[in-house]
Protein backbone atom coordinates (compact mmCIF):
# COMPACT_ATOMS: atom_id res chain seq x y z
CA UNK A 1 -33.72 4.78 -10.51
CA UNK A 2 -30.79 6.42 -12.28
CA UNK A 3 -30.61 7.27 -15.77
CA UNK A 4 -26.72 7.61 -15.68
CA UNK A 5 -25.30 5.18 -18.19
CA UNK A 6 -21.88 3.58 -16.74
CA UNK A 7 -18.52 5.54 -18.05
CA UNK A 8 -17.74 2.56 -19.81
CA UNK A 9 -19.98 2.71 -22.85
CA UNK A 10 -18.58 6.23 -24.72
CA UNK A 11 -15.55 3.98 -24.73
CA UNK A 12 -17.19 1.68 -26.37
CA UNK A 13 -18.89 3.96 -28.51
CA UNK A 14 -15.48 5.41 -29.69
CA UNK A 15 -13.59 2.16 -30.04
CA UNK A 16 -11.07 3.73 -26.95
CA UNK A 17 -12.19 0.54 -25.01
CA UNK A 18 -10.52 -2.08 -27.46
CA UNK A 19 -7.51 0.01 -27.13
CA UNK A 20 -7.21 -0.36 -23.66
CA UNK A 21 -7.41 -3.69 -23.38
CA UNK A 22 -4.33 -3.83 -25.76
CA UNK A 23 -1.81 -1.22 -23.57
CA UNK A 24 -3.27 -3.38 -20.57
CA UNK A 25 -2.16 -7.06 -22.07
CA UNK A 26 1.08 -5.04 -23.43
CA UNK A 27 1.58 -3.93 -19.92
CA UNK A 28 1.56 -7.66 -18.89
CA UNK A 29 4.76 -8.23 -20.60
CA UNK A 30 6.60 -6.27 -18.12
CA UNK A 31 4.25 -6.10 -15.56
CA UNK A 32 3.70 -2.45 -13.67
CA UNK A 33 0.61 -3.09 -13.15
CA UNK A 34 0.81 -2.63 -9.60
CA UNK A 35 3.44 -0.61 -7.92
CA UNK A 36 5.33 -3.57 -6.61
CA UNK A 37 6.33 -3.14 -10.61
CA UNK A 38 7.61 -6.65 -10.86
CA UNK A 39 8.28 -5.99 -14.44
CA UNK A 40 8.05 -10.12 -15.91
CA UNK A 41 6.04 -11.16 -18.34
CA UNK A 42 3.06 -12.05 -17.40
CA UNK A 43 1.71 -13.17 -20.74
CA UNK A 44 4.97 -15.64 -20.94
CA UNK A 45 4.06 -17.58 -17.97
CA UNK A 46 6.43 -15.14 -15.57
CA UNK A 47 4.50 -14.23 -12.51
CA UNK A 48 5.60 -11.52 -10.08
CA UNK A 49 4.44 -11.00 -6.53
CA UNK A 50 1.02 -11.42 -7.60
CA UNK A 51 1.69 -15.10 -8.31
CA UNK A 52 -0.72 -14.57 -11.41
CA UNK A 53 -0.04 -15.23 -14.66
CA UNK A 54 -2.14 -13.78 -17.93
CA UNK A 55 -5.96 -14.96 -16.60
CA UNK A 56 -7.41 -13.69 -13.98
CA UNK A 57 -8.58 -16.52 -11.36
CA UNK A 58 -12.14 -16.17 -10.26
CA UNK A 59 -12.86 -17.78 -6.59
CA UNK A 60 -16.57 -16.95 -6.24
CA UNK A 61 -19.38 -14.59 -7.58
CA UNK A 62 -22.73 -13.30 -6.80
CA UNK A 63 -24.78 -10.90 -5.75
CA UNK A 64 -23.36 -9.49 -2.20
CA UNK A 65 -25.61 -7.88 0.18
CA UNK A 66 -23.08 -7.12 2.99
CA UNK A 67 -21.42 -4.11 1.06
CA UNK A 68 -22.52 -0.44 1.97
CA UNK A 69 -25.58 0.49 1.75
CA UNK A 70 -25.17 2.42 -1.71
CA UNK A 71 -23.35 0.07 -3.37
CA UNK A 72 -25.61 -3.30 -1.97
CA UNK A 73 -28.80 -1.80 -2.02
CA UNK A 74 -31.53 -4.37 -1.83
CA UNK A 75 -31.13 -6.36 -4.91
CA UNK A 76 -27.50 -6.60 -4.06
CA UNK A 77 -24.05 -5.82 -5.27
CA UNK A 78 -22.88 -8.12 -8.30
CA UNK A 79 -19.41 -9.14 -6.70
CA UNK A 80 -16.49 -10.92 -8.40
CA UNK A 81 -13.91 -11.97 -6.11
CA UNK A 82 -10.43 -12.60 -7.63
CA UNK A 83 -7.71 -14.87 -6.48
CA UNK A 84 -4.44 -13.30 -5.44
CA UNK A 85 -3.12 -10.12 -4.25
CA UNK A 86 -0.38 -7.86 -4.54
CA UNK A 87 -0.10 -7.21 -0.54
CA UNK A 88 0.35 -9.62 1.82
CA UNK A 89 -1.61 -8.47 4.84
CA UNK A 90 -0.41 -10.74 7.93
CA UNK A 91 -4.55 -10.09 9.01
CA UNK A 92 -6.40 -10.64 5.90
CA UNK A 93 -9.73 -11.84 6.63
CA UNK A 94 -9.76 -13.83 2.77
CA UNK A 95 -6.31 -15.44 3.23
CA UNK A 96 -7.67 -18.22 1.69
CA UNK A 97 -8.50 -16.27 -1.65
CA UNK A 98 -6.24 -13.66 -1.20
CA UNK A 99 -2.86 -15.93 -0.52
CA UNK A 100 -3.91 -19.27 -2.78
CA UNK A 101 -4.56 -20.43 -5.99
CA UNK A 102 -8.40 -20.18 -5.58
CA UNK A 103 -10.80 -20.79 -7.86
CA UNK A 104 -10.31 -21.93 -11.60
CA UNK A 105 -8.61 -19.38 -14.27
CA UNK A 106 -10.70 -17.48 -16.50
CA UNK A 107 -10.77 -16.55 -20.20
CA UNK A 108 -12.26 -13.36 -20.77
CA UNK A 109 -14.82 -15.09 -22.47
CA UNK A 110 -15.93 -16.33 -19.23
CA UNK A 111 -15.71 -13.52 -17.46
CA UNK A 112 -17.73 -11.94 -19.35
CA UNK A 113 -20.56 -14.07 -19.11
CA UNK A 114 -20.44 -13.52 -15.23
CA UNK A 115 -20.70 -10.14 -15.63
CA UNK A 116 -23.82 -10.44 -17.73
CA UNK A 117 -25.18 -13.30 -15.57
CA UNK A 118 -25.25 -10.89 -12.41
CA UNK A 119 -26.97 -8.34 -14.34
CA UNK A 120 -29.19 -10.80 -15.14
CA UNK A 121 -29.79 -11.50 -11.57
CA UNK A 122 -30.59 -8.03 -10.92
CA UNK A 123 -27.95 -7.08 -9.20
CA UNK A 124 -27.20 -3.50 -9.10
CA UNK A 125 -23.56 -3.28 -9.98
CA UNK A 126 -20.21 -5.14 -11.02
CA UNK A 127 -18.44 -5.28 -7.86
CA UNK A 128 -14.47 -6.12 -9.12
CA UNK A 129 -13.07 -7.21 -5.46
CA UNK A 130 -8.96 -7.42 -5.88
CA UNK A 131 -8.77 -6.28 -9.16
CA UNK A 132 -5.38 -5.02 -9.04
CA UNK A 133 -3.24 -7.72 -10.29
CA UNK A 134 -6.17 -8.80 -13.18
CA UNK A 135 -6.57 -5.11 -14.97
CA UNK A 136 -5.88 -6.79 -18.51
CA UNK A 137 -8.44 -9.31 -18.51
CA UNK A 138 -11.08 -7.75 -16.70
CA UNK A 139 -10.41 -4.61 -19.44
CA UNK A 140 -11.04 -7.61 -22.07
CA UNK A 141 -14.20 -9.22 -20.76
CA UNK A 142 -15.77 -5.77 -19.88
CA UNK A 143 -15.34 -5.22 -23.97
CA UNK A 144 -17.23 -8.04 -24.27
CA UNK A 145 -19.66 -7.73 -21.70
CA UNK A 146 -20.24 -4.16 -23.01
CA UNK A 147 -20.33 -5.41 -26.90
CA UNK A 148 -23.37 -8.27 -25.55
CA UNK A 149 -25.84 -5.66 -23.41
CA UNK A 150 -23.50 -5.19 -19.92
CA UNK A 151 -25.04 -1.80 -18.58
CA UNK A 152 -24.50 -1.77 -14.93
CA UNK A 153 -21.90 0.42 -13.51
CA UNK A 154 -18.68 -0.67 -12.41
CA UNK A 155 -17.41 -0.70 -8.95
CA UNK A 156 -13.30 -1.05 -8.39
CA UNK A 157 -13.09 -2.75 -4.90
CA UNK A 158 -9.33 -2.19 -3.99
CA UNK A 159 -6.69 -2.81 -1.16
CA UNK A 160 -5.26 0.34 -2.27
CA UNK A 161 -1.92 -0.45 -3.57
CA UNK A 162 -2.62 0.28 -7.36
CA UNK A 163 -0.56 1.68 -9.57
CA UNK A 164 -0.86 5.09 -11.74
CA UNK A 165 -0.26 3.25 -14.55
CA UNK A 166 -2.87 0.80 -14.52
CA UNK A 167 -5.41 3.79 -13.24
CA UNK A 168 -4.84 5.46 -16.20
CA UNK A 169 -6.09 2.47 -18.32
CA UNK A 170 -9.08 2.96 -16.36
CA UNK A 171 -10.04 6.85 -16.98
CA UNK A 172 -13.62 6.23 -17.72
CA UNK A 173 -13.49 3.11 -17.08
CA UNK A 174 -14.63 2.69 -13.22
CA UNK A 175 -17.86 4.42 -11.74
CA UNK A 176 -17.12 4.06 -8.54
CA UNK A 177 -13.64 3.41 -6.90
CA UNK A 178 -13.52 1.90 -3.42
CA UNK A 179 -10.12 1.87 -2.10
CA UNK A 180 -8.98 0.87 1.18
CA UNK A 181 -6.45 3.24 3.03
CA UNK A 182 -5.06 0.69 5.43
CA UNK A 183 -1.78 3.06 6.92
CA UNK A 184 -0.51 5.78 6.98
CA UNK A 185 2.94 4.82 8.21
CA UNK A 186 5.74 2.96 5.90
CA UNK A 187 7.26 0.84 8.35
CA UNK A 188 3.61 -0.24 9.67
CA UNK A 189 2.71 -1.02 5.84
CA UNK A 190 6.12 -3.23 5.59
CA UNK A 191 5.59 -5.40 8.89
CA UNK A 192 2.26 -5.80 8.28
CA UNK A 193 1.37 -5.96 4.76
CA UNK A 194 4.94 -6.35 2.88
CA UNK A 195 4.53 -3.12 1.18
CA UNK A 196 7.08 -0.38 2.99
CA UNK A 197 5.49 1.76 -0.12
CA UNK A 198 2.08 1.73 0.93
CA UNK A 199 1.19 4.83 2.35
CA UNK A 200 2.92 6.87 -0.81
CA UNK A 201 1.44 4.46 -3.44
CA UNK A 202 -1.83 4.58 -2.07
CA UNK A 203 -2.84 8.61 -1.29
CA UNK A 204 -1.06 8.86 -5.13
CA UNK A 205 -3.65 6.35 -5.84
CA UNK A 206 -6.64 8.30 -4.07
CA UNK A 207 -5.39 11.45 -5.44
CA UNK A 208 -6.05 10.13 -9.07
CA UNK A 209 -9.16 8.29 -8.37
CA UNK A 210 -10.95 11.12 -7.15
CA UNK A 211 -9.66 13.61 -10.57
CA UNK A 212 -11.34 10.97 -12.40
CA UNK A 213 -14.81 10.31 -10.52
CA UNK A 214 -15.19 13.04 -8.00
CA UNK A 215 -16.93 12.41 -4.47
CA UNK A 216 -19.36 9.76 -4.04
CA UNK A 217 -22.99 10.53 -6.01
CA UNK A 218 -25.93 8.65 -5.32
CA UNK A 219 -29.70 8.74 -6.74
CA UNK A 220 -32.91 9.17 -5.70
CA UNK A 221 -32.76 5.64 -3.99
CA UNK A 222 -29.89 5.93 -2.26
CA UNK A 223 -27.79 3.57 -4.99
CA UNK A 224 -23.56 5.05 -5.56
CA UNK A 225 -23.76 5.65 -9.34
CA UNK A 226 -20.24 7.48 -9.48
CA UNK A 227 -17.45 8.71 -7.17
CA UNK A 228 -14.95 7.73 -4.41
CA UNK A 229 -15.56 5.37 -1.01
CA UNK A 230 -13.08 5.36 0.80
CA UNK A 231 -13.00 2.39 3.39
CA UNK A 232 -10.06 2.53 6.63
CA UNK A 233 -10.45 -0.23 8.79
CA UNK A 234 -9.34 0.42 12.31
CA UNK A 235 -7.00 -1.10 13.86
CA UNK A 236 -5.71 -2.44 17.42
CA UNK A 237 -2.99 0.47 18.85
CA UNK A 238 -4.02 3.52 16.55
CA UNK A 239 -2.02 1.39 13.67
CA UNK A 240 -4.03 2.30 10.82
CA UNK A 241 -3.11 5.93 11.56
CA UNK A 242 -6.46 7.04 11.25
CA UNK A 243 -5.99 10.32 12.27
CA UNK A 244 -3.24 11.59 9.59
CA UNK A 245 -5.21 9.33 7.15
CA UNK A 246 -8.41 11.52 7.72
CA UNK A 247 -6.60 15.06 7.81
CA UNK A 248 -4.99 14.02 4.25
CA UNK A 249 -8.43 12.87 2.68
CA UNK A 250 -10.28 16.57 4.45
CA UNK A 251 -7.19 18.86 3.37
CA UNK A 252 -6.16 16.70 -0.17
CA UNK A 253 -8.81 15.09 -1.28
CA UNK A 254 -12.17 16.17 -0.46
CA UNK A 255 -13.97 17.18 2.73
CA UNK A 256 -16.71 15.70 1.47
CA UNK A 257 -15.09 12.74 0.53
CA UNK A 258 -17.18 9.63 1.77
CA UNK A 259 -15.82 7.37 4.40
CA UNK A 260 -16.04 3.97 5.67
CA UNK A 261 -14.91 3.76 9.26
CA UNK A 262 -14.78 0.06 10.02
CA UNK A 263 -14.98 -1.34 12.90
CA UNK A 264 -15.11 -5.07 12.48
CA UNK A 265 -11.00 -6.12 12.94
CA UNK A 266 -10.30 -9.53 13.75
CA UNK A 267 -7.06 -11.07 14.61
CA UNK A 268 -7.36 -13.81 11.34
CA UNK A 269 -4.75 -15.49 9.43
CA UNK A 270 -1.17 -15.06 11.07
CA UNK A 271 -2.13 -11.35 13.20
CA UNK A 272 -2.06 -14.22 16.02
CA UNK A 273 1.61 -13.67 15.99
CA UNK A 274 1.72 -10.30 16.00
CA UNK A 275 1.26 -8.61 19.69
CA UNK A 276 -0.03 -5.62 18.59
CA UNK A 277 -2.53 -7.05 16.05
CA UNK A 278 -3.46 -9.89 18.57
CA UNK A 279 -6.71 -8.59 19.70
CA UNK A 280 -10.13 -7.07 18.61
CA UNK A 281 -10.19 -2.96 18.78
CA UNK A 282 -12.12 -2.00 22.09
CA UNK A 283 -15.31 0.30 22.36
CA UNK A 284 -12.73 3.06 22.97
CA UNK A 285 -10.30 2.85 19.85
CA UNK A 286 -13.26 2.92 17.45
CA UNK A 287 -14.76 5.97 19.23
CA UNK A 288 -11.49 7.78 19.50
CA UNK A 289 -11.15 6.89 15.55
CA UNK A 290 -14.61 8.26 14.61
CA UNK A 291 -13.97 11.33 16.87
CA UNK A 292 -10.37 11.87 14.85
CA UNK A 293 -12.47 11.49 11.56
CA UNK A 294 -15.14 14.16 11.94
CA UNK A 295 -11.99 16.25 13.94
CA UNK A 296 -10.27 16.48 10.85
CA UNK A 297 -13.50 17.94 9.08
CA UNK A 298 -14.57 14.82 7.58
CA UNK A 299 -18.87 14.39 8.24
CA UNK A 300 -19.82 12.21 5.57
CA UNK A 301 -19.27 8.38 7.05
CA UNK A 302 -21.23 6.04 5.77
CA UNK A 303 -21.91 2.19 6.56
């Protein structure tokens, strides 16, 4: 096993981690924490896009063994799915987390206390899934987590739109960042996901999450301890735009960035009225997108 300790705890050690947790509440109060940049105030009962207000809203937790292989590894990955999100993807496989008030809100307290519980369970990570929106309070249970034994590293499970604000808060924060790169065309991202932005926000995003973790590192047994996983799901009529996506991670990011080319689209939630979203991707499109991956000098895909 690993003897890296999680970036977390030289925060702690330096009393930087408190600190965060205070620009991240103060942040709340005119919210940027995503690039949508709502600016209300969050911790006065104004909610944005996000439709959240200063606690985050847990729907489910527990230990997750459908991740990728580094991150679930055979104890599993110690997920914490969060309520809300700050895109509105007309395909989203977790509308009914994603889109609703789901699951009861949290004081950081709380959330704390989940985090230790799956470490209790043995599970080898804390696997934040839709973080985004929740930066503040998941900065403020961490703190507590940290301060009570928490010593499992951190995984940032992301839809990608996140802003460079809120990354900054979490410079040694996050072990391993896990962003999806869903387009690389605006007007794709705006029909699709409400977020004409996307494609800009979201390599900005990449860009910074790599300068603070590097590529993907694993240990002796195979487990992500630190780095970037990127995940692009592909999707029906070359919409995902896999193939610029790939050239920008090869030529800006890393070549040896690690990559998640996923195949498992499904028409859910409203793609039904979508034509070009109305179907599964054939054999064909998911061979032509692995083909455009390793093309654009990208060999390290993992599952």
């Amino acid at each position: 096993m690993s003897s890296r300790k999680p970036a977390y705890l030289a925060l702690l050690a330096s009393g930087e981690l408190p600190n965060r947790v205070e620009k991240a509440y103060a942040m709340m109060e005119s919210c940027t924490l995503c690039p949508r940049a709502c600016k209300v105030n969050r911790r006065a009962g104004k909610r944005g896009v996000c439709l959240t207000g200063e606690r985050a809203r847990v729907a489910s937790w527990g230990a997750h063994h459908g991740e990728e292989r580094a991150i679930s590894g055979w104890r599993g990955s110690g997920t914490v799915f969060f309520a809300r999100c700050n895109l509105r993807c007309v395909f989203c496989q977790n509308s009914e987390i994603s889109q609703a008030d789901c699951g009861p809100e949290v004081e950081p307290e709380e959330l704390a206390q989940v985090f230790l519980r799956l470490q209790a369970e043995g599970c080898h990570n804390i696997n934040l899934v839709s973080p985004s929106h929740v930066v503040a309070p998941i900065l403020a249970a961490l703190t507590l987590a940290a301060q009570a034994g928490l010593r499992l590293p951190l995984v940032y499970n992301t839809g990608g739109y996140d802003s460079l604000d809120a990354l900054a808060l979490l410079d040694g924060v996050i072990d391993i960042y896990m962003p999806d790169m869903k387009y690389a065309d605006p007007k794709t991202a705006h029909l699709y996901s409400g977020a004409k932005d996307y494609p800009r926000a979201n390599r900005a995003a990449v860009r910074e999450m790599h300068r603070q973790v590097g590529d993907l590192v694993v240990d002796e047994d195979g487990l992500a301890v630190r780095g970037l996983l990127v995940r692009h799901l592909v999707l029906p009529n070359r919409l995902a735009g896999t193939k610029e996506t790939a050239r920008f991670l090869a030529a800006e990011i890393s070549p040896h960035t690690a990559v998640n080319v996923m195949d498992q689209y499904h028409p859910w939630f409203k793609a039904g009225a979508f034509p070009l979203l109305n179907r599964r991707i054939t054999p064909e499109e998911y061979a032509q997108a692995l083909e455009q991956t390793k093309a654009a000098g990208l060999a390290r895909l993992v599952h």
